[in-house]
PDB file of N, CA and C in Angstrom:
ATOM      1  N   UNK A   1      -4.786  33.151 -38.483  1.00  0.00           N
ATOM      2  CA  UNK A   1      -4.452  32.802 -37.119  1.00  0.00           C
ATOM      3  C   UNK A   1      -5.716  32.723 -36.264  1.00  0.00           C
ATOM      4  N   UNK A   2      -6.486  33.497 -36.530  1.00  0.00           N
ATOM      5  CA  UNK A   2      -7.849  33.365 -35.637  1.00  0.00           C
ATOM      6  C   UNK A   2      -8.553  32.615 -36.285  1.00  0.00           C
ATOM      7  N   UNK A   3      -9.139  32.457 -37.261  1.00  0.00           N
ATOM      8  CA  UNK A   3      -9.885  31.242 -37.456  1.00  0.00           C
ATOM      9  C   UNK A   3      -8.801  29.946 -37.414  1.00  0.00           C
ATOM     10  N   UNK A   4      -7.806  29.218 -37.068  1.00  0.00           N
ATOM     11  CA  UNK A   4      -7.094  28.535 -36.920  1.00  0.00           C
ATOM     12  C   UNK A   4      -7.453  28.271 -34.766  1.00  0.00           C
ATOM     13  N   UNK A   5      -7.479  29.567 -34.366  1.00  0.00           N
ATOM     14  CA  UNK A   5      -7.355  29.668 -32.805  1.00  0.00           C
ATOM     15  C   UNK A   5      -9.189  28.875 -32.925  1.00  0.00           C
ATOM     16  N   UNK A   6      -9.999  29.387 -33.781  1.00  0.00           N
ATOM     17  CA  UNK A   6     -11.579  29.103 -33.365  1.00  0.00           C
ATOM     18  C   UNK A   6     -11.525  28.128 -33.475  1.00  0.00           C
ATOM     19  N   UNK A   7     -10.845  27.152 -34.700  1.00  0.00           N
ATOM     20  CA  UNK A   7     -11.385  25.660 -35.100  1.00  0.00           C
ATOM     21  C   UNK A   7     -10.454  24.829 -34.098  1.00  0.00           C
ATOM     22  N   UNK A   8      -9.616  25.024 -33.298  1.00  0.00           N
ATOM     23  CA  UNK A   8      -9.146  24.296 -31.897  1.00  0.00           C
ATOM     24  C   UNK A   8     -10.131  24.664 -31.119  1.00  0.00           C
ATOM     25  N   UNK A   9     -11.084  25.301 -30.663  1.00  0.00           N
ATOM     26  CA  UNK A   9     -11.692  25.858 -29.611  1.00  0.00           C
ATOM     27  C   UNK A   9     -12.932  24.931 -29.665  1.00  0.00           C
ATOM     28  N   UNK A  10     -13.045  25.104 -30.815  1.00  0.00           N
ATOM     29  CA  UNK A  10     -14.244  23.890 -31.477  1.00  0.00           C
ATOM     30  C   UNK A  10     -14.015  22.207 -31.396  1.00  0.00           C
ATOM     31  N   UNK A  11     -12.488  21.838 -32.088  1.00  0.00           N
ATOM     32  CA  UNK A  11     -12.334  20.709 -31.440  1.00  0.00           C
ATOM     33  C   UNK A  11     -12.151  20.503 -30.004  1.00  0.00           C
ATOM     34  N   UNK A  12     -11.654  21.331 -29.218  1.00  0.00           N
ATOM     35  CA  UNK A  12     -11.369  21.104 -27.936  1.00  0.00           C
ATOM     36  C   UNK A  12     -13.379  20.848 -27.313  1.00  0.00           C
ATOM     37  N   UNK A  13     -14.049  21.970 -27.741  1.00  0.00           N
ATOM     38  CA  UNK A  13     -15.204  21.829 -27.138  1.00  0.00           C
ATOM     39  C   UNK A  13     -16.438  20.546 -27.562  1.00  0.00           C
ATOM     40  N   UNK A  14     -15.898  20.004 -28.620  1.00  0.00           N
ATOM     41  CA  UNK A  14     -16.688  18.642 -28.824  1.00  0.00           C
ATOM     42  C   UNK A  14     -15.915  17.631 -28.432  1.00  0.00           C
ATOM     43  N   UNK A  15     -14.426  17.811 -28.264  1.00  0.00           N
ATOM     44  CA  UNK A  15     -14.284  16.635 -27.365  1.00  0.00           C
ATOM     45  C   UNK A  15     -15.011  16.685 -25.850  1.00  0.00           C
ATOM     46  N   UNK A  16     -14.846  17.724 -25.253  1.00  0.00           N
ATOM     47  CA  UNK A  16     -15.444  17.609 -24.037  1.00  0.00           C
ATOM     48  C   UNK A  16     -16.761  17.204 -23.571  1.00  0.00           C
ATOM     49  N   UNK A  17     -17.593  17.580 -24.822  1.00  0.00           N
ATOM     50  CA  UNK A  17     -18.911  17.300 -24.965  1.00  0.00           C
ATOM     51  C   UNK A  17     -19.169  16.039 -25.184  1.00  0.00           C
ATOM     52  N   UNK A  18     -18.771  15.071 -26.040  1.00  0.00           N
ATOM     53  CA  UNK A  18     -18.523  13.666 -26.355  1.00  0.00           C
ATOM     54  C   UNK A  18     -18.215  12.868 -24.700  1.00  0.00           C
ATOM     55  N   UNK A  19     -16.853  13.810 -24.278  1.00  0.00           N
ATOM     56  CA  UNK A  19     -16.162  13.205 -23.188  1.00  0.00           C
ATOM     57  C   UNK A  19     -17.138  12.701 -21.742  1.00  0.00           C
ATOM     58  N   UNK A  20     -17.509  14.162 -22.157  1.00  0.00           N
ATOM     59  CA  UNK A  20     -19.115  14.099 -20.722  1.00  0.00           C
ATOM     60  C   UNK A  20     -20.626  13.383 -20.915  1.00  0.00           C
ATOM     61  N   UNK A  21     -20.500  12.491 -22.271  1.00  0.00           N
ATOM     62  CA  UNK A  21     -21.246  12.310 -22.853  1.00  0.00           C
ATOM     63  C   UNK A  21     -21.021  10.479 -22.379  1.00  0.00           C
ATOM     64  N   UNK A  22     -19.607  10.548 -22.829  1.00  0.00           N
ATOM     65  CA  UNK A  22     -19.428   8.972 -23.073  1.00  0.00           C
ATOM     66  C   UNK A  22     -19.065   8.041 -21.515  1.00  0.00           C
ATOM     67  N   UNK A  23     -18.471   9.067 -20.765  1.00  0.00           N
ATOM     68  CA  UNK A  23     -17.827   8.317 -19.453  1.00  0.00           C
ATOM     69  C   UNK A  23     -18.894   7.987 -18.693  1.00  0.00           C
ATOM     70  N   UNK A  24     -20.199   8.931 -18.514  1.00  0.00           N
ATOM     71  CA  UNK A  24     -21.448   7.841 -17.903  1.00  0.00           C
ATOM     72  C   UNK A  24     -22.249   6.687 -18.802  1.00  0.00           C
ATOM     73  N   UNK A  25     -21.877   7.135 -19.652  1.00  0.00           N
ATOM     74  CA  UNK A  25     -22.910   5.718 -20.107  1.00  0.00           C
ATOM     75  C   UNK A  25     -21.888   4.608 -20.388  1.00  0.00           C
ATOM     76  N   UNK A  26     -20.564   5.357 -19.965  1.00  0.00           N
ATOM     77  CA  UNK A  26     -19.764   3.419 -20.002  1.00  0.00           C
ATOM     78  C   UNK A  26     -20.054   3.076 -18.341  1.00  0.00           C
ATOM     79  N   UNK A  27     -20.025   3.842 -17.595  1.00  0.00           N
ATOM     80  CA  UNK A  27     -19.964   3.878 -15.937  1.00  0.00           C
ATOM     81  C   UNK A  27     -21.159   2.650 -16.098  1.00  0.00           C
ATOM     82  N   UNK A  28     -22.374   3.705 -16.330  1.00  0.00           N
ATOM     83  CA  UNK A  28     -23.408   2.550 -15.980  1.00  0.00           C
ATOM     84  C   UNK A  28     -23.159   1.255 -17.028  1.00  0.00           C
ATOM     85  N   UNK A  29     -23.243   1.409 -17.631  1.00  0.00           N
ATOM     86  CA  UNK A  29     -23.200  -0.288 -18.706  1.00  0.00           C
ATOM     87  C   UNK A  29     -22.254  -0.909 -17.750  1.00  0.00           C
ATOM     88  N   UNK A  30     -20.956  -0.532 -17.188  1.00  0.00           N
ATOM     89  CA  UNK A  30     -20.247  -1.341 -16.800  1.00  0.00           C
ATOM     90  C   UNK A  30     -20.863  -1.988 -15.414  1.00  0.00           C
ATOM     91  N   UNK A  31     -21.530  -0.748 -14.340  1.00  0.00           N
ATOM     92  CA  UNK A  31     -22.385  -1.330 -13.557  1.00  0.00           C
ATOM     93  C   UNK A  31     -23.582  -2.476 -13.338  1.00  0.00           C
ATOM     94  N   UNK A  32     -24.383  -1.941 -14.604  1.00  0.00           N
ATOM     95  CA  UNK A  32     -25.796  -2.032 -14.544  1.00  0.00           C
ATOM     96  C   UNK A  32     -25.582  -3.844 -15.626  1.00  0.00           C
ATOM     97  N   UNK A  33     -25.334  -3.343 -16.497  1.00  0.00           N
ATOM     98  CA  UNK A  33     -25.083  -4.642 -18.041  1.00  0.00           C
ATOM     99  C   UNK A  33     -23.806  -5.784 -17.813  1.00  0.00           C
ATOM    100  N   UNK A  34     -22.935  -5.474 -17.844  1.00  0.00           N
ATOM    101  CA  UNK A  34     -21.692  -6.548 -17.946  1.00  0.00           C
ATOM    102  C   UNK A  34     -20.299  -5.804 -17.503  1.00  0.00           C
ATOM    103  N   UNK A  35     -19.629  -6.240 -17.149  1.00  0.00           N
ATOM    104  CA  UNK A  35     -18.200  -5.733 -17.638  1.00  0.00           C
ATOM    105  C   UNK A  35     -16.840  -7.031 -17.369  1.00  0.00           C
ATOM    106  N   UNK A  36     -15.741  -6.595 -17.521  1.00  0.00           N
ATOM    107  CA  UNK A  36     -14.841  -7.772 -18.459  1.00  0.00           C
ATOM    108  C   UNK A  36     -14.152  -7.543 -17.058  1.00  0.00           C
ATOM    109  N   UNK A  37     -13.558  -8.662 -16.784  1.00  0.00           N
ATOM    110  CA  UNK A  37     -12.986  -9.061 -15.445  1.00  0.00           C
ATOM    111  C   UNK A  37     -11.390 -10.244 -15.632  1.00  0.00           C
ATOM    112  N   UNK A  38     -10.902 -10.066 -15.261  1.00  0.00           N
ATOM    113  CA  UNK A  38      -9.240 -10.810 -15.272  1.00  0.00           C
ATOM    114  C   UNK A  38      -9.529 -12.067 -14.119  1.00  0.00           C
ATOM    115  N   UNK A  39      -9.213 -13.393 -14.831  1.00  0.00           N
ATOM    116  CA  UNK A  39      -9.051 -14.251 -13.573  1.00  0.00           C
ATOM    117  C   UNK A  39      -7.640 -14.986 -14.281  1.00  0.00           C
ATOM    118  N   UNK A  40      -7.538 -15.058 -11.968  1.00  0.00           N
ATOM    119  CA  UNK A  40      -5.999 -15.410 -12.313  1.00  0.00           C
ATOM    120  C   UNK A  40      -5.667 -16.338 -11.235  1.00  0.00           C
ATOM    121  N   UNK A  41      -5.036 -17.430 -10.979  1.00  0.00           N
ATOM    122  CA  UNK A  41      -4.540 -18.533 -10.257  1.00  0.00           C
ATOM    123  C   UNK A  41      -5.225 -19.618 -10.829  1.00  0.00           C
ATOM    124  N   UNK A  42      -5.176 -20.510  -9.267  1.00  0.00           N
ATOM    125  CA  UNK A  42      -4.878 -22.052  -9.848  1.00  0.00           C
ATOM    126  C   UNK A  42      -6.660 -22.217  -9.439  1.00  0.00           C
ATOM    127  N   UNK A  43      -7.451 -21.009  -8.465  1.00  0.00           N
ATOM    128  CA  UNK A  43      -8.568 -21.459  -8.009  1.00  0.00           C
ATOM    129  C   UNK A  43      -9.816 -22.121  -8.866  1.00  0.00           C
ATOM    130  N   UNK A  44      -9.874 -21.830 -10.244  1.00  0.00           N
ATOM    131  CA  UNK A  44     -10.318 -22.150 -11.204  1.00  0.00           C
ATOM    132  C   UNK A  44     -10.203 -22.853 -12.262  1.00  0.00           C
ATOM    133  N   UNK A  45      -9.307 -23.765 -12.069  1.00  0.00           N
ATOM    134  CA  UNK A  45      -8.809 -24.552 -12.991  1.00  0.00           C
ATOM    135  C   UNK A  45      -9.221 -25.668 -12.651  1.00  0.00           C
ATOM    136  N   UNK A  46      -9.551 -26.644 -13.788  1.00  0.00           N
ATOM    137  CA  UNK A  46      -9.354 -26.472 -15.064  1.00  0.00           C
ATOM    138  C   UNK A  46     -10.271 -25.683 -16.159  1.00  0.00           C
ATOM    139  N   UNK A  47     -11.305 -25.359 -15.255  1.00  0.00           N
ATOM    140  CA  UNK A  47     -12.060 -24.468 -16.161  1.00  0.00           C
ATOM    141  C   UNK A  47     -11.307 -23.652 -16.903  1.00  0.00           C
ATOM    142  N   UNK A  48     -11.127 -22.447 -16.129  1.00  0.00           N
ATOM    143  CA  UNK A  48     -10.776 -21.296 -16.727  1.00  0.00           C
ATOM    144  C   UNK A  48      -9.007 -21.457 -16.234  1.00  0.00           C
ATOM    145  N   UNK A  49      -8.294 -20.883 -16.700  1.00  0.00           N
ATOM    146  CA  UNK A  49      -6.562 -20.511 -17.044  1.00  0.00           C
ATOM    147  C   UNK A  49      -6.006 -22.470 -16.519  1.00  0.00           C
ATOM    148  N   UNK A  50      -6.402 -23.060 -17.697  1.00  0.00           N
ATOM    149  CA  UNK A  50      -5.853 -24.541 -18.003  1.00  0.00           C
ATOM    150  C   UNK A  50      -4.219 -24.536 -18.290  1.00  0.00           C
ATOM    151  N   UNK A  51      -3.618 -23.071 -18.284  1.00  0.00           N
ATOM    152  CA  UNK A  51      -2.134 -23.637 -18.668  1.00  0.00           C
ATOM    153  C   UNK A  51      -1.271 -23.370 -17.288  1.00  0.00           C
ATOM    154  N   UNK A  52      -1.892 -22.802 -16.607  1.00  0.00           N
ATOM    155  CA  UNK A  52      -1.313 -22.472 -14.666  1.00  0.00           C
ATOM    156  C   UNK A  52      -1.222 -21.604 -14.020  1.00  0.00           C
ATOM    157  N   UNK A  53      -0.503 -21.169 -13.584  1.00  0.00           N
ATOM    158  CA  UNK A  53      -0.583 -20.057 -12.706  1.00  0.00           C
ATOM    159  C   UNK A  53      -0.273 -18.702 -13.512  1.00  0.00           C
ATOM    160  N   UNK A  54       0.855 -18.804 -14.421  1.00  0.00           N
ATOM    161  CA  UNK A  54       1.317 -17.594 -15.458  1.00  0.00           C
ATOM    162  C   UNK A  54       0.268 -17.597 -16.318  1.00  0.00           C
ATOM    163  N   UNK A  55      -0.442 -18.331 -16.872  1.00  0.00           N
ATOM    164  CA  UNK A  55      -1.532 -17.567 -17.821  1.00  0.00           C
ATOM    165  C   UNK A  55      -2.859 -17.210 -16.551  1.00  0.00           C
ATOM    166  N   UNK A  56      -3.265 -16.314 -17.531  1.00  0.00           N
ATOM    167  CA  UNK A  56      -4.588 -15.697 -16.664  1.00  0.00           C
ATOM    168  C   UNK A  56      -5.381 -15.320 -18.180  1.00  0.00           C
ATOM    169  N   UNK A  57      -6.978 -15.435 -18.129  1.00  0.00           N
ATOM    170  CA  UNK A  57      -8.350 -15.580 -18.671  1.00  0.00           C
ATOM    171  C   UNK A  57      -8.694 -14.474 -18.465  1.00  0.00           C
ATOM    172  N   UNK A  58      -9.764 -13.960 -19.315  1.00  0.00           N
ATOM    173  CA  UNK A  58     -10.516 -12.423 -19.244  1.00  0.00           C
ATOM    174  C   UNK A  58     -12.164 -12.914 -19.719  1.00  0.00           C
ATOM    175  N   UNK A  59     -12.509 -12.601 -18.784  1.00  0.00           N
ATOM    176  CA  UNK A  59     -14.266 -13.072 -18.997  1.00  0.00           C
ATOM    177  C   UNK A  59     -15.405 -11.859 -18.811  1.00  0.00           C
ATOM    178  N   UNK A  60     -16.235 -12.036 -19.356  1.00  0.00           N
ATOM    179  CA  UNK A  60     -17.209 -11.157 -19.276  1.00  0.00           C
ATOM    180  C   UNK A  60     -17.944 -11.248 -18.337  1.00  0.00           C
ATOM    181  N   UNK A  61     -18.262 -10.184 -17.318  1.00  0.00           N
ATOM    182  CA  UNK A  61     -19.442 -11.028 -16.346  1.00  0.00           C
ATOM    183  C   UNK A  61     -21.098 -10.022 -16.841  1.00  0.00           C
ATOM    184  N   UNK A  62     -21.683 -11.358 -16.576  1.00  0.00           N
ATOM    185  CA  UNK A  62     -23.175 -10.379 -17.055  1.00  0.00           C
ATOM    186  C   UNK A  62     -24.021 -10.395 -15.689  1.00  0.00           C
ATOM    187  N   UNK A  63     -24.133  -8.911 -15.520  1.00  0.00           N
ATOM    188  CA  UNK A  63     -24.848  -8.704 -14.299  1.00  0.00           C
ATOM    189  C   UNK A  63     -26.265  -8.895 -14.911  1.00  0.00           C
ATOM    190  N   UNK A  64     -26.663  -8.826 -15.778  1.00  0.00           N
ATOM    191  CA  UNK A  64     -28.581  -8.603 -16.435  1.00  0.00           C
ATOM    192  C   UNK A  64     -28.884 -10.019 -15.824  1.00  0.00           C
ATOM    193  N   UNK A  65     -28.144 -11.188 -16.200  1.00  0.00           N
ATOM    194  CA  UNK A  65     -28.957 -12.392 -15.958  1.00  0.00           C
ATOM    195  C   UNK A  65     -29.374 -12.408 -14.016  1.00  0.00           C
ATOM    196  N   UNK A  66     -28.555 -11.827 -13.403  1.00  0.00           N
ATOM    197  CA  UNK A  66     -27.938 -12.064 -12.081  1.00  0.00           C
ATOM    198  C   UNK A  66     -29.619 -11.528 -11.356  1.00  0.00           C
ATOM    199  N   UNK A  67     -29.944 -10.196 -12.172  1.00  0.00           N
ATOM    200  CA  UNK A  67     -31.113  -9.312 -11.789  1.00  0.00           C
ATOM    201  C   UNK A  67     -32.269 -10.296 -12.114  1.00  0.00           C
ATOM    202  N   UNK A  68     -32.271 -11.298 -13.117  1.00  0.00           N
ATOM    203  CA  UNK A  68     -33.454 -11.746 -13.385  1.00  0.00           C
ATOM    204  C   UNK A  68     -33.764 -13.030 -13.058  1.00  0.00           C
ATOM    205  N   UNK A  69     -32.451 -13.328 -12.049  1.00  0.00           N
ATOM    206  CA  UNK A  69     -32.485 -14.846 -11.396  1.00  0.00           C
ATOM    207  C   UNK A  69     -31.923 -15.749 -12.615  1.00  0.00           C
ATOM    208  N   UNK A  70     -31.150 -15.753 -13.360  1.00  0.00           N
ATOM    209  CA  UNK A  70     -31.494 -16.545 -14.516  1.00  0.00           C
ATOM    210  C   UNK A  70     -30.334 -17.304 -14.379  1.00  0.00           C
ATOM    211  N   UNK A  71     -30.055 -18.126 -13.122  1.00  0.00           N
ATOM    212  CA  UNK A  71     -28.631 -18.705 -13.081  1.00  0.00           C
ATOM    213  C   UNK A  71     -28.468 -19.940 -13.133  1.00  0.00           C
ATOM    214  N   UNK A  72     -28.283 -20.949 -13.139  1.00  0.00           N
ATOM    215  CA  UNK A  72     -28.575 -21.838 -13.762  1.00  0.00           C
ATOM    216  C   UNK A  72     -27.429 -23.043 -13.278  1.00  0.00           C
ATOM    217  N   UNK A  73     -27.789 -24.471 -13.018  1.00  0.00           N
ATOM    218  CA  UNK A  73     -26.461 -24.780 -12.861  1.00  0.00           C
ATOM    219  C   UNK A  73     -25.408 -25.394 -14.111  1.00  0.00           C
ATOM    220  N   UNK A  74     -24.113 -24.947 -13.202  1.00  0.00           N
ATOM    221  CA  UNK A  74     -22.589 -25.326 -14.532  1.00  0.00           C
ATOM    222  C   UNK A  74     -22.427 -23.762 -14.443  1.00  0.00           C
ATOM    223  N   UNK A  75     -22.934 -22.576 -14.458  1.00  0.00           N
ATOM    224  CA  UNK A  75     -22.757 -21.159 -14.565  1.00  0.00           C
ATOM    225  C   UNK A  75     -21.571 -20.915 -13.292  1.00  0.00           C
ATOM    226  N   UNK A  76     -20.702 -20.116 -13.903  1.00  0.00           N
ATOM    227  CA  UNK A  76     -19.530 -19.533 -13.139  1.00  0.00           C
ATOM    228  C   UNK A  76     -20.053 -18.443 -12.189  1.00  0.00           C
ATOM    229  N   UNK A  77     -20.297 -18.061 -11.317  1.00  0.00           N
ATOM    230  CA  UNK A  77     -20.462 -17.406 -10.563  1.00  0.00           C
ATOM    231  C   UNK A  77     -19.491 -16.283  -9.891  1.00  0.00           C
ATOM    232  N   UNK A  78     -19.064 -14.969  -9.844  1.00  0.00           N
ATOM    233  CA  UNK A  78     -18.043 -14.743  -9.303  1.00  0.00           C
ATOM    234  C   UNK A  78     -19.038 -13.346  -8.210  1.00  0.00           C
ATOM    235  N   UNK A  79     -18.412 -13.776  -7.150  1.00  0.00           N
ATOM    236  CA  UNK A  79     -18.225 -12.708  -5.753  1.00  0.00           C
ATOM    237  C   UNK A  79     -17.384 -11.550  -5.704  1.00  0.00           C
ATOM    238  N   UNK A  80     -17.901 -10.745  -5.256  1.00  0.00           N
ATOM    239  CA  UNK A  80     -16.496  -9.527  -4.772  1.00  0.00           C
ATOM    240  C   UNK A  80     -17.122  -9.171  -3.813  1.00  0.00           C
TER     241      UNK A  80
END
């Protein structure tokens, strides 16, 4: 029973460690590098969501190029 109680104590404590490990370095990547974004209506079409208003597109946006000027024209651009 006690070594049963230690080896939960142990998994519990490397998840947490992992946990505190992993949620900033997705934070920043998602900040700093790229992260995946939902577009949805008719404002973009026909580019992106070509079948109408009920489908909606999932795109990556890359902030790295944005930092290094590297934009180019035909490049999608999105604001918030």
């Amino acid at each position: 029973m006690a070594q049963a109680q230690g080896l939960g104590r142990r998994y519990i404590r490397a998840f947490f460690k992992g946990f505190f490990v992993a949620v900033p370095v997705t934070v920043t990547f998602l900040d700093r590098v790229a992260c995946v974004a939902r577009v949805e209506g008719a404002s973009m079409q026909p580019s992106l969501n070509p079948g109408g208003r009920q489908a909606s597109d999932v795109v990556l946006l890359n902030h790295w190029s944005i930092r290094n000027y590297d934009v180019q024209r035909g490049d999608i651009v999105s604001l918030v």
